[in-house]
C-alpha atoms as a PDB file:
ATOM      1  CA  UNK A   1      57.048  42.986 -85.081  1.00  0.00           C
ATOM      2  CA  UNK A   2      57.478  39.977 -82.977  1.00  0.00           C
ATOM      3  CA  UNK A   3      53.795  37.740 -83.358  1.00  0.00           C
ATOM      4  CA  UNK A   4      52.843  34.876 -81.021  1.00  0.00           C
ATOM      5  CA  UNK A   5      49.281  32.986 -80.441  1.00  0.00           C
ATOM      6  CA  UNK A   6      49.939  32.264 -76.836  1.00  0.00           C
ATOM      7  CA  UNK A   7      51.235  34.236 -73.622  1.00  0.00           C
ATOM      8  CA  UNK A   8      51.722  32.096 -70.689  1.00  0.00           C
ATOM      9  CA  UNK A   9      52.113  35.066 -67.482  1.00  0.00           C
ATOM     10  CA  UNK A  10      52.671  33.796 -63.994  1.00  0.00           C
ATOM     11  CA  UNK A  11      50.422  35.176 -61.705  1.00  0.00           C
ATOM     12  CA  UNK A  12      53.135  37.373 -60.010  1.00  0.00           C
ATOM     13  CA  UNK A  13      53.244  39.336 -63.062  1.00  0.00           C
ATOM     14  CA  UNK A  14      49.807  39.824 -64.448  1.00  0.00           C
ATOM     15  CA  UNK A  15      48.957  42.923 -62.328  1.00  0.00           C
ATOM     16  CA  UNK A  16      51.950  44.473 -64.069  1.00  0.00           C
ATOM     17  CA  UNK A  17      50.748  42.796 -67.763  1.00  0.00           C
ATOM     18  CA  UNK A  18      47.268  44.115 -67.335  1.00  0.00           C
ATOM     19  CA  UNK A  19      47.763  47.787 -65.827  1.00  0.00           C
ATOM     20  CA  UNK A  20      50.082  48.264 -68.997  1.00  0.00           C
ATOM     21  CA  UNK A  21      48.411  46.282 -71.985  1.00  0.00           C
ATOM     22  CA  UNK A  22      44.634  45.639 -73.089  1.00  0.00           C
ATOM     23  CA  UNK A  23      43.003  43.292 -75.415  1.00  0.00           C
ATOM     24  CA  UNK A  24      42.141  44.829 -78.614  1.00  0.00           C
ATOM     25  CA  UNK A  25      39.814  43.246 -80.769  1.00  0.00           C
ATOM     26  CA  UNK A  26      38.389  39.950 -79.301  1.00  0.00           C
ATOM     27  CA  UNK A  27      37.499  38.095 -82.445  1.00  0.00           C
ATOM     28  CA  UNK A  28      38.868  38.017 -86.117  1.00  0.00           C
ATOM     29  CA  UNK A  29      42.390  39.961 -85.538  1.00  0.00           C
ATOM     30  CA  UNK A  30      43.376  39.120 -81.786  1.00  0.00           C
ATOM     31  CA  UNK A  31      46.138  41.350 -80.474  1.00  0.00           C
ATOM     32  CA  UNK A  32      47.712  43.262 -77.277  1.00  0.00           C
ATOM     33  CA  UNK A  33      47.264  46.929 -77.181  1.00  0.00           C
ATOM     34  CA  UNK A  34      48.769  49.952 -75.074  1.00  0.00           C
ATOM     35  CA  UNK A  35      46.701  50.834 -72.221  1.00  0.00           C
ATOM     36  CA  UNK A  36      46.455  54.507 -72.573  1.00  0.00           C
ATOM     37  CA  UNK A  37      47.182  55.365 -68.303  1.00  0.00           C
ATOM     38  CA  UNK A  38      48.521  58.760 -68.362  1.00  0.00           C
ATOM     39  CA  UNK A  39      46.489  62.044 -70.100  1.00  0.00           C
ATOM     40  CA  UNK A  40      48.733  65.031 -70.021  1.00  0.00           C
ATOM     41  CA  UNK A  41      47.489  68.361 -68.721  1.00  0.00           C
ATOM     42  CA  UNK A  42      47.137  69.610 -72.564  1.00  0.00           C
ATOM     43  CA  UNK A  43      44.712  66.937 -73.070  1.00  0.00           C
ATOM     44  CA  UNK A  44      42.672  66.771 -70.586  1.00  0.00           C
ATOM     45  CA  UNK A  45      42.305  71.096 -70.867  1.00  0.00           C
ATOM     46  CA  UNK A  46      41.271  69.850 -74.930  1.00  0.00           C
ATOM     47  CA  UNK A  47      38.849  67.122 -73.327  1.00  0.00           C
ATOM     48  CA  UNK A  48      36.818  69.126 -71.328  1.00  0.00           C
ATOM     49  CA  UNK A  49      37.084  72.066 -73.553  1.00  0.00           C
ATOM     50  CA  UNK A  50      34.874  69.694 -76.090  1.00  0.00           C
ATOM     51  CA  UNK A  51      32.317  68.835 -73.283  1.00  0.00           C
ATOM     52  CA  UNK A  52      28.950  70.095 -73.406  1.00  0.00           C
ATOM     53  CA  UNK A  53      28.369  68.825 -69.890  1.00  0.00           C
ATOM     54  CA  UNK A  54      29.150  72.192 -68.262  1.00  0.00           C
ATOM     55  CA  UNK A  55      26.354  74.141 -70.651  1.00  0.00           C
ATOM     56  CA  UNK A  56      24.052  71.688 -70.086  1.00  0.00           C
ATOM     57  CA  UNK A  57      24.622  71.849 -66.262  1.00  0.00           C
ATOM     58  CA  UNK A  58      23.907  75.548 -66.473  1.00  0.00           C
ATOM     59  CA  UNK A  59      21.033  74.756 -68.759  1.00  0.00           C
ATOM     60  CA  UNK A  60      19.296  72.353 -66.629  1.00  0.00           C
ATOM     61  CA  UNK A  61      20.231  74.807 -63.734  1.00  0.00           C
ATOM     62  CA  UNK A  62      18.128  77.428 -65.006  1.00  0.00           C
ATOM     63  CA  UNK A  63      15.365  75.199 -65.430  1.00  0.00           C
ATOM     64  CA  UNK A  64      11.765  75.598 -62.921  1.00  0.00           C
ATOM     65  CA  UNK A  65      11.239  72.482 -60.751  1.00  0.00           C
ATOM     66  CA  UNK A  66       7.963  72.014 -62.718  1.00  0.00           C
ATOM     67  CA  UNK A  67      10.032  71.834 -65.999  1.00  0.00           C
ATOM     68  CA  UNK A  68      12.774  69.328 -64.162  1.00  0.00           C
ATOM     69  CA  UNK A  69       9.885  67.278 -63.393  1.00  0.00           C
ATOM     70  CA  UNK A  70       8.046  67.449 -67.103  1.00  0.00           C
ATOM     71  CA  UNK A  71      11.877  65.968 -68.295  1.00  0.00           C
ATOM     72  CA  UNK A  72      11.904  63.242 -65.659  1.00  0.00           C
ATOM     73  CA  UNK A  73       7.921  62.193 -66.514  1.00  0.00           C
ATOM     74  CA  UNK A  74       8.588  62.106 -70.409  1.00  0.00           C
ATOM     75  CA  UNK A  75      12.751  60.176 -70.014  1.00  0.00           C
ATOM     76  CA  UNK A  76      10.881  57.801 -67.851  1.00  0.00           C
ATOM     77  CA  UNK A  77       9.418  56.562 -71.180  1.00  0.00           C
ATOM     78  CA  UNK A  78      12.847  55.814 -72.503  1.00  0.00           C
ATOM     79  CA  UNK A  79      13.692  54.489 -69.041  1.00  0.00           C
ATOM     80  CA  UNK A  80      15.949  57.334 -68.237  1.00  0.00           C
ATOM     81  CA  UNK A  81      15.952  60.136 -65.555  1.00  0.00           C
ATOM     82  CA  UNK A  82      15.006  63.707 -65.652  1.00  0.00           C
ATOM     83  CA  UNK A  83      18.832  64.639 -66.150  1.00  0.00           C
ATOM     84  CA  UNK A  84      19.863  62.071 -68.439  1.00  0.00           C
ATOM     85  CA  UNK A  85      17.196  62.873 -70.744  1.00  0.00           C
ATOM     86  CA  UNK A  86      18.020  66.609 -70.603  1.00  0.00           C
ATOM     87  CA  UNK A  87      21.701  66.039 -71.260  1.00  0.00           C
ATOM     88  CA  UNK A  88      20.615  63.532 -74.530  1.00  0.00           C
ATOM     89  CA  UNK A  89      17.888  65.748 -76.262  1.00  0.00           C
ATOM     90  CA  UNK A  90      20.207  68.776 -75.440  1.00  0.00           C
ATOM     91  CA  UNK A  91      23.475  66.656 -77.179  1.00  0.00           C
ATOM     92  CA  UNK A  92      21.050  65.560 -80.209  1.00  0.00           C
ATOM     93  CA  UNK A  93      19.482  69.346 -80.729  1.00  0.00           C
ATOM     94  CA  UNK A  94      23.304  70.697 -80.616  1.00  0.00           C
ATOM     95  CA  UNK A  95      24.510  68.132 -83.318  1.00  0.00           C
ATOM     96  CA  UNK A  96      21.213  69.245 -85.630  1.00  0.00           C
ATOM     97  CA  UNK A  97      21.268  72.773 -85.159  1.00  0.00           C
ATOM     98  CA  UNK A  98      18.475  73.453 -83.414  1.00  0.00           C
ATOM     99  CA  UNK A  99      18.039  75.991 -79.943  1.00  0.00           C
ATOM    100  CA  UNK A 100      18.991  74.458 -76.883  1.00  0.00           C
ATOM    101  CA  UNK A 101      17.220  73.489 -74.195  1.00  0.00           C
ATOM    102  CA  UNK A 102      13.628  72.078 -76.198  1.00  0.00           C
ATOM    103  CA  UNK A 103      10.711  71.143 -74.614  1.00  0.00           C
ATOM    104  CA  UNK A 104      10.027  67.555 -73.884  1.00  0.00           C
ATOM    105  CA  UNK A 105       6.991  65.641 -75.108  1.00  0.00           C
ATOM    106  CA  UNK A 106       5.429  61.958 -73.624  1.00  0.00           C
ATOM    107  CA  UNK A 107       4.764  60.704 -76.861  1.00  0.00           C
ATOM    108  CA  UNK A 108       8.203  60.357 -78.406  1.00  0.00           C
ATOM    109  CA  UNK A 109      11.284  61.366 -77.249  1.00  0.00           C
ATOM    110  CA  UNK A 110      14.840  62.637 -78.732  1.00  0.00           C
ATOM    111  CA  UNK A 111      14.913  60.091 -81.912  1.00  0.00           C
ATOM    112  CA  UNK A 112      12.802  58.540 -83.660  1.00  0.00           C
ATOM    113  CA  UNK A 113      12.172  56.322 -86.620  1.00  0.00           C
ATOM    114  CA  UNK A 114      10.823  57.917 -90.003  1.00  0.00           C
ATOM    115  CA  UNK A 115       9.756  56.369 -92.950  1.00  0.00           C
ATOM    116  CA  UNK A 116       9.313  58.360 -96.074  1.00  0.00           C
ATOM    117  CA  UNK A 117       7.571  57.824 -99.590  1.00  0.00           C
ATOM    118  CA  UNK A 118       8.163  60.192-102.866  1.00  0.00           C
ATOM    119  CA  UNK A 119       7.545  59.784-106.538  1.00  0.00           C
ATOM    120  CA  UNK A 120       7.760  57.466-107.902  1.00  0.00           C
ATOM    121  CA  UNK A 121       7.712  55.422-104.956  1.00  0.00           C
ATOM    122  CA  UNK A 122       4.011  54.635-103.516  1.00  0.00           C
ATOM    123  CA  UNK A 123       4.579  51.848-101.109  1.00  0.00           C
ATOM    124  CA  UNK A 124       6.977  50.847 -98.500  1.00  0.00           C
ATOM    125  CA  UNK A 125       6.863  47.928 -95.623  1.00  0.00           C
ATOM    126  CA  UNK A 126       9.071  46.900 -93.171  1.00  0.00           C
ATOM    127  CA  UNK A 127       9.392  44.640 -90.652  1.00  0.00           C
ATOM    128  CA  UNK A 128      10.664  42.790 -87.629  1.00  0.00           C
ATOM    129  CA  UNK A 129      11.400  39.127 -87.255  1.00  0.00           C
ATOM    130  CA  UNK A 130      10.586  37.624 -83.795  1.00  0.00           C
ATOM    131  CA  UNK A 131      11.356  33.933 -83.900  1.00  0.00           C
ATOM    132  CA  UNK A 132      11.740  31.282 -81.246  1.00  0.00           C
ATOM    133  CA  UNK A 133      15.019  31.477 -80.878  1.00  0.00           C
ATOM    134  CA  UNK A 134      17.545  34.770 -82.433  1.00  0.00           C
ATOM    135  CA  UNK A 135      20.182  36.854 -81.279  1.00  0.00           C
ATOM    136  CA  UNK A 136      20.511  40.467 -80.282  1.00  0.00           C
ATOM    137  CA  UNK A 137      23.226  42.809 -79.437  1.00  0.00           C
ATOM    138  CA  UNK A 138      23.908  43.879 -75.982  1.00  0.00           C
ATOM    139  CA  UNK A 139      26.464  45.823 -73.942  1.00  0.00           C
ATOM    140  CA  UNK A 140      28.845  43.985 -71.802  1.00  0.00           C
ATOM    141  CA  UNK A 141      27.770  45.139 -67.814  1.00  0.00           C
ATOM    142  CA  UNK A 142      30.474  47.084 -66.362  1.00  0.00           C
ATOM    143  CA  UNK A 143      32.427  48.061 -69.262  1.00  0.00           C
ATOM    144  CA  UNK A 144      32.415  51.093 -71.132  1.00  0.00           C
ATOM    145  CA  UNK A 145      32.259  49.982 -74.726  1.00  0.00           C
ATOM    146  CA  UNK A 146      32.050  46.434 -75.238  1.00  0.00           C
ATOM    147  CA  UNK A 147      29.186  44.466 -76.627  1.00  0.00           C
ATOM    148  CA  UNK A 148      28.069  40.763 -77.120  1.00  0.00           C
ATOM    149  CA  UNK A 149      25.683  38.747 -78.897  1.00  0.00           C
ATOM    150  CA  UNK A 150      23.330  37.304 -76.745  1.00  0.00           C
ATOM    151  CA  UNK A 151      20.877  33.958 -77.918  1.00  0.00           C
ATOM    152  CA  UNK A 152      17.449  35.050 -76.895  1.00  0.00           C
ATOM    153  CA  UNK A 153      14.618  32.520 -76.496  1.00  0.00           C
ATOM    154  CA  UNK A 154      11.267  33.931 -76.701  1.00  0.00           C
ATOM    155  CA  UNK A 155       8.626  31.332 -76.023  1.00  0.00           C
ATOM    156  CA  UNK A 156       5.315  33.463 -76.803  1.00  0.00           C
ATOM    157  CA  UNK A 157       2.461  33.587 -74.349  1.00  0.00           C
ATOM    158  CA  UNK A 158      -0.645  35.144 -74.317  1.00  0.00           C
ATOM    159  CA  UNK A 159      -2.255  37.643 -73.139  1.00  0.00           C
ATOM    160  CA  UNK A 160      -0.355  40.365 -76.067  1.00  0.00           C
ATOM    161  CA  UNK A 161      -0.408  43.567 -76.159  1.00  0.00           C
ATOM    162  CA  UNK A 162       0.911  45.833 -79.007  1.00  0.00           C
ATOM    163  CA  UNK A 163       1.518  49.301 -78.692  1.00  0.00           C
ATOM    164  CA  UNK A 164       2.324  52.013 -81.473  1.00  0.00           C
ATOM    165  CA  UNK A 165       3.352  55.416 -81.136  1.00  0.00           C
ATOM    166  CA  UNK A 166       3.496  57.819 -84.045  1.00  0.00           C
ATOM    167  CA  UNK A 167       3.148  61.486 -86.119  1.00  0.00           C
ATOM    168  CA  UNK A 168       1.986  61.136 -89.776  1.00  0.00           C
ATOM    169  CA  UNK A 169       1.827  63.697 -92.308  1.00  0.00           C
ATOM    170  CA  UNK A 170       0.764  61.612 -95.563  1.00  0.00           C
ATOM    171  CA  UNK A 171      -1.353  61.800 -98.611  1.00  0.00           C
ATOM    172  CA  UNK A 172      -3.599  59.356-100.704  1.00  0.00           C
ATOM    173  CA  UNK A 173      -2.585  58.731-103.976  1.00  0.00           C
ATOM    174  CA  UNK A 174      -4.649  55.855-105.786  1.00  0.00           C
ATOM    175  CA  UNK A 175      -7.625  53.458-104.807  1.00  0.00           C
ATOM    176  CA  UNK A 176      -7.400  50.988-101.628  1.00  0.00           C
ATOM    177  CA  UNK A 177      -4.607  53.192 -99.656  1.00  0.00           C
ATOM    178  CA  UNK A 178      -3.978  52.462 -96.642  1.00  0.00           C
ATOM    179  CA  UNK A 179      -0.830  52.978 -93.305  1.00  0.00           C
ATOM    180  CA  UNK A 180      -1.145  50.619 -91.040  1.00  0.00           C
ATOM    181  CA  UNK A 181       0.901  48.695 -88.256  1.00  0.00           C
ATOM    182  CA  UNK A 182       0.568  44.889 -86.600  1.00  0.00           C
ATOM    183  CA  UNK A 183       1.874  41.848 -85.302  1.00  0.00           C
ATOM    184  CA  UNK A 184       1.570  38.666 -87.693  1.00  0.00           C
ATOM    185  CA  UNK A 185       1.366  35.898 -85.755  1.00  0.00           C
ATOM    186  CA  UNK A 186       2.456  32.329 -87.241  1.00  0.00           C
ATOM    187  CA  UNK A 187       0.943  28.929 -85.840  1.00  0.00           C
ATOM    188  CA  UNK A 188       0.120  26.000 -86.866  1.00  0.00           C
ATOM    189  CA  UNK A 189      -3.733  24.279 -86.576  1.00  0.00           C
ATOM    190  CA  UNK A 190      -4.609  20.943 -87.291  1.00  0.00           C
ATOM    191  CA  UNK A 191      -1.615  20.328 -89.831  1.00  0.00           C
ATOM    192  CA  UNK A 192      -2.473  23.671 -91.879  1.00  0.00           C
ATOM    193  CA  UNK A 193       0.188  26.651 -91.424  1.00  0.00           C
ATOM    194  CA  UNK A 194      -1.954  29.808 -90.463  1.00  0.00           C
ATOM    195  CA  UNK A 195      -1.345  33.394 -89.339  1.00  0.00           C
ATOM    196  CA  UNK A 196      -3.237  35.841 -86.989  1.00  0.00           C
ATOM    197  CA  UNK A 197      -2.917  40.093 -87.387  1.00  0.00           C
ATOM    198  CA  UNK A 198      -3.030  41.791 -84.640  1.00  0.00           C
ATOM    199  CA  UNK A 199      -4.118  45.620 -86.193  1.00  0.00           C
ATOM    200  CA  UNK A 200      -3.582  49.300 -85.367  1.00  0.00           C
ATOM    201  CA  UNK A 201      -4.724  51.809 -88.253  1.00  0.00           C
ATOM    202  CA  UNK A 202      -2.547  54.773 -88.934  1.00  0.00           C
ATOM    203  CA  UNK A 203      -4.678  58.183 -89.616  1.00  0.00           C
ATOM    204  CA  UNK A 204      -2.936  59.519 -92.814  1.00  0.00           C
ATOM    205  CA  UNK A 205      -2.739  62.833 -90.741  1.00  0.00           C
ATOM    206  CA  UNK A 206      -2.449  62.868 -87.270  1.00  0.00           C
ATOM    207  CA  UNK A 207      -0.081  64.631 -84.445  1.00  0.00           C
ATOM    208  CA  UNK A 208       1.698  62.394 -82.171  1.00  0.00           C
ATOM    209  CA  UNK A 209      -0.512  59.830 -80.616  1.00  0.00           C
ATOM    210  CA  UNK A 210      -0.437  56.504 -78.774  1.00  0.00           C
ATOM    211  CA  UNK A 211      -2.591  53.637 -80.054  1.00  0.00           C
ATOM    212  CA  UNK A 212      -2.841  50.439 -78.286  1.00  0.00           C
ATOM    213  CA  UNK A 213      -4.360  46.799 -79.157  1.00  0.00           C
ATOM    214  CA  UNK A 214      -4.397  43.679 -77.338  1.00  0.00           C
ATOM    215  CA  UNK A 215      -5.192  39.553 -78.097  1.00  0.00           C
ATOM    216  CA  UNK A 216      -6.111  37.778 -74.563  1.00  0.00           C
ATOM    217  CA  UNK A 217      -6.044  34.507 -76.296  1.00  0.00           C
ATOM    218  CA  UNK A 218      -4.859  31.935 -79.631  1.00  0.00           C
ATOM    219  CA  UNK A 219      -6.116  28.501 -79.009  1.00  0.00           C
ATOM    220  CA  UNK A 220      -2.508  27.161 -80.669  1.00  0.00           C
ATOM    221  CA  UNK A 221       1.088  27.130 -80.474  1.00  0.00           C
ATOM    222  CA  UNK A 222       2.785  30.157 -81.590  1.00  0.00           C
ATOM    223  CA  UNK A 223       5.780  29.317 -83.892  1.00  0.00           C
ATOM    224  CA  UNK A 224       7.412  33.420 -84.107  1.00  0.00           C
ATOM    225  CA  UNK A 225       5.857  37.017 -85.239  1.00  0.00           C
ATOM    226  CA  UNK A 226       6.759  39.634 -87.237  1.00  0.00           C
ATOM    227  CA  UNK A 227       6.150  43.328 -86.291  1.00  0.00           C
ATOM    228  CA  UNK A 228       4.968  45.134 -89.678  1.00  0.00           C
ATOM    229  CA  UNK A 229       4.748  49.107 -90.733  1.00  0.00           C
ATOM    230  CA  UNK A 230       3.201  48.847 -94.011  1.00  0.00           C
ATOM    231  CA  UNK A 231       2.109  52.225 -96.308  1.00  0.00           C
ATOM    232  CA  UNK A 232       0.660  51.608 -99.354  1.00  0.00           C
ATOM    233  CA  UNK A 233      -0.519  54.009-102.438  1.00  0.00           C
ATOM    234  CA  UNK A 234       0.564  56.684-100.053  1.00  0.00           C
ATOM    235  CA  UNK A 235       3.039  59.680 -99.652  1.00  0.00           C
ATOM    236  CA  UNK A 236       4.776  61.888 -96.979  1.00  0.00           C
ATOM    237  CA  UNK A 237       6.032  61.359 -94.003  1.00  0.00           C
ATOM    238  CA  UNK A 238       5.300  58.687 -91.393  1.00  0.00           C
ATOM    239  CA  UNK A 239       7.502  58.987 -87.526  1.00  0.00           C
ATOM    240  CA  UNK A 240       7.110  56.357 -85.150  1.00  0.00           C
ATOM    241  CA  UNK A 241       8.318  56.108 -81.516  1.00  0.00           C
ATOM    242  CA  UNK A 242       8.356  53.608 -78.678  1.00  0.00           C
ATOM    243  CA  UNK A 243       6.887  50.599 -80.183  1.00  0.00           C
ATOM    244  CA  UNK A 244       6.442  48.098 -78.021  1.00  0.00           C
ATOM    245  CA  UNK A 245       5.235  43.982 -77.937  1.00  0.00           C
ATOM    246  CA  UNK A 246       4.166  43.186 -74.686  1.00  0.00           C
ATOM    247  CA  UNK A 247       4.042  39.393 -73.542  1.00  0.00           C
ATOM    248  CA  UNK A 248       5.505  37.592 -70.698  1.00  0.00           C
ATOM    249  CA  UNK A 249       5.492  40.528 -68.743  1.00  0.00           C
ATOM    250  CA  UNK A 250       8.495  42.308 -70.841  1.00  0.00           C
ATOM    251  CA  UNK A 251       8.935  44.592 -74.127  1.00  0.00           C
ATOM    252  CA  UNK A 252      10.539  42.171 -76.752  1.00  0.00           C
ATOM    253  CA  UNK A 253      10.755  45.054 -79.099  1.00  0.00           C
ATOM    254  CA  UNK A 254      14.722  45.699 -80.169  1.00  0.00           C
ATOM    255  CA  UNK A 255      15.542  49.011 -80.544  1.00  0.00           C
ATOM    256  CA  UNK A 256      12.137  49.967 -79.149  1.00  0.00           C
ATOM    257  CA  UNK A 257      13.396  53.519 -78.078  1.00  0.00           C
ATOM    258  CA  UNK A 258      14.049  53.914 -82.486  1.00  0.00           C
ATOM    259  CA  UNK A 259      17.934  55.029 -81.623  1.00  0.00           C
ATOM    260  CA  UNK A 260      18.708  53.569 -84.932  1.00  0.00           C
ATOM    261  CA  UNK A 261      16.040  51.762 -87.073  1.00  0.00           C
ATOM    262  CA  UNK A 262      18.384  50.869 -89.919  1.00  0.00           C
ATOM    263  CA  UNK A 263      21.295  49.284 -88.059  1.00  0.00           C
ATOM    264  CA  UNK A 264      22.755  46.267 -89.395  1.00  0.00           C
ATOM    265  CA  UNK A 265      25.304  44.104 -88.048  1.00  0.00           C
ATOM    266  CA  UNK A 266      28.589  42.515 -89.707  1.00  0.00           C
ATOM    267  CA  UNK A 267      31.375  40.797 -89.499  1.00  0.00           C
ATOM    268  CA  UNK A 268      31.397  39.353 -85.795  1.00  0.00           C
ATOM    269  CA  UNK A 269      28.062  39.676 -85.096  1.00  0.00           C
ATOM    270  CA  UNK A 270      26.560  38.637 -88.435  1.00  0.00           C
ATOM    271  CA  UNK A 271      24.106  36.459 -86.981  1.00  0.00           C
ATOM    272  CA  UNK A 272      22.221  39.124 -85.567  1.00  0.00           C
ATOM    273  CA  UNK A 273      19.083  40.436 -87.418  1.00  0.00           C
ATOM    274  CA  UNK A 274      18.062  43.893 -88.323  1.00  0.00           C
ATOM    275  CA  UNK A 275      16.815  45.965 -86.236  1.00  0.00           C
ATOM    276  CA  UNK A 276      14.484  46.728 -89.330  1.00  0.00           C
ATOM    277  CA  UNK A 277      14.088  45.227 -92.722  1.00  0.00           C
ATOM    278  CA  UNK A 278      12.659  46.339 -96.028  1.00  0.00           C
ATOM    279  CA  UNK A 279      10.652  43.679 -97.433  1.00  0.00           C
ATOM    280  CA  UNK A 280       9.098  46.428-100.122  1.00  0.00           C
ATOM    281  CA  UNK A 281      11.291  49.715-100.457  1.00  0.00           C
ATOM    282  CA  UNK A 282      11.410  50.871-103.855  1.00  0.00           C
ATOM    283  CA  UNK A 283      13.162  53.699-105.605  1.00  0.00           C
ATOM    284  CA  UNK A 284      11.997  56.439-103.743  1.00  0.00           C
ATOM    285  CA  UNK A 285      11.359  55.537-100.065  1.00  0.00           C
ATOM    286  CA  UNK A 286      13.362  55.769 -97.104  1.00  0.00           C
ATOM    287  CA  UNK A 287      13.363  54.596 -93.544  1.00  0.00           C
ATOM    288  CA  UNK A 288      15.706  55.501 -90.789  1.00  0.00           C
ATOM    289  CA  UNK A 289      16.116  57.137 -86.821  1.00  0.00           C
ATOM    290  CA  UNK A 290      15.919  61.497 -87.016  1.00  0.00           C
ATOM    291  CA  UNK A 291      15.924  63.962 -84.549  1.00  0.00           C
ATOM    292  CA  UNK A 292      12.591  65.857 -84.752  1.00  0.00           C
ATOM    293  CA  UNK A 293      11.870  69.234 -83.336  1.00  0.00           C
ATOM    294  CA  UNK A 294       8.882  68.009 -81.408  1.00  0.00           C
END
């Protein structure tokens, strides 16, 4: 196989080059690929074959206009249309087993994040790192599959407002328990290094509910926060959904939607933080993104 590190192509030709050949991967092994142009008839008949997009149509069809509008209300939440919503819960209900269409909730919808404590496990905290200055991982506008890491700078300003969604189904199990979520503010005050909680309880059993608190002012720099879910001498089940840090007008939470709590990222985009990261997760305890039956 003939290798080279350079292709110089006139501009006469590069229509020709590029309706033909693709990059593959951009970063540690840069090649040429076939551009895949032509499907034959056999597989586009296997393609949509596969497709649940013409049961779903049917589905969403056969829906009232009062239940079209309940989907559009509760995917606005997610940022998504009526439809769009539909065609992901439906999609994410098929893959789990579960009867198709389900019924649509404000509080949380299609996945969310779950964190889960059994013997002999009896605490378990994670968190989110918001500094000045990190990276996140975004799609590439106008293509269909590409990402990038982006540097975001997140100079914090007040008023903040932290919002926490969630379902918990847990149980006590020694002296001082206690579920909770906040925002740990860092700052620095008159040379002393000094943080700030901003608190929302979590009932040890409770249906889905939203719970918001807010800090109007901190008379001091902000260095970075940390967004905490910390259950201690407790077990069961805790599920969490559209968490959100409000400041500067904007959301900064990533992954707010909880598509995939756990995600990590490697080799090209190592410098990109967890979504979510265990500082206490012992034999025993579990966090990650499920589909529930709401």
């Amino acid at each position: 196989m003939a290798k080279t590190s350079y292709v110089d192509i006139i501009s006469e030709l590069e229509p020709t080059y590029f309706a033909g050949l693709r990059p593959g991967d951009r970063y540690t092994f840069s090649r040429v690929v076939k551009k895949n142009i032509f499907i034959s008839r056999k597989s586009k008949k296997g393609i949509s074959a596969k497709s649940l997009l013409p049961e779903i149509s049917v589905a969403w069809a056969n829906l009232t206009q009062n239940q079209k509008d309940l989907w559009a209300l509760c995917g606005g939440v997610s940022n998504l249309n009526g439809w769009r919503f539909f065609v992901q819960d439906y999609c994410a209900r098929k893959v789990n087993g579960l009867s198709v269409p389900g019924t649509p909730i404000y509080e949380a919808q299609c996945w969310v994040g779950k964190m889960h404590i059994e013997a002999p496990a009896d605490e378990l905290k994670i968190v989110q790192l918001h500094p000045h200055f990190y990276y996140i991982y975004r799609k590439i506008t106008g293509t269909k599959s590409m990402y990038a890491p982006v540097l975001i700078n997140e100079a914090i300003s007040m008023p903040f407002q932290f919002r926490f969604t969630y379902k918990s189904d847990l149980e006590s199990v020694g002296a001082g328990s206690f579920a909770k979520a906040y925002i740990e503010f860092w700052y620095s005050y008159q040379g002393r290094n000094l943080t700030h909680e901003l608190e929302i309880n979590i009932d040890l059993q409770s249906d889905w509910a939203q719970w918001t608190n807010a800090i109007e002012e901190l008379k001091t720099i902000i260095v970075g926060y940390k967004i905490v879910i910390h259950l201690y001498k407790v077990r069961g089940d805790l599920w969490f959904d559209n968490v959100k840090a409000i400041h500067s007008g904007q959301n900064w939470v990533r992954d707010w939607t909880c598509k995939d709590i756990n995600q990590g990222f490697t080799r090209n985009y190592y410098q990109i933080p967890k979504h979510w990261t265990a500082e206490i997760a012992p034999e025993g305890s579990l966090f990650e993104s499920v589909y529930l039956d709401l």
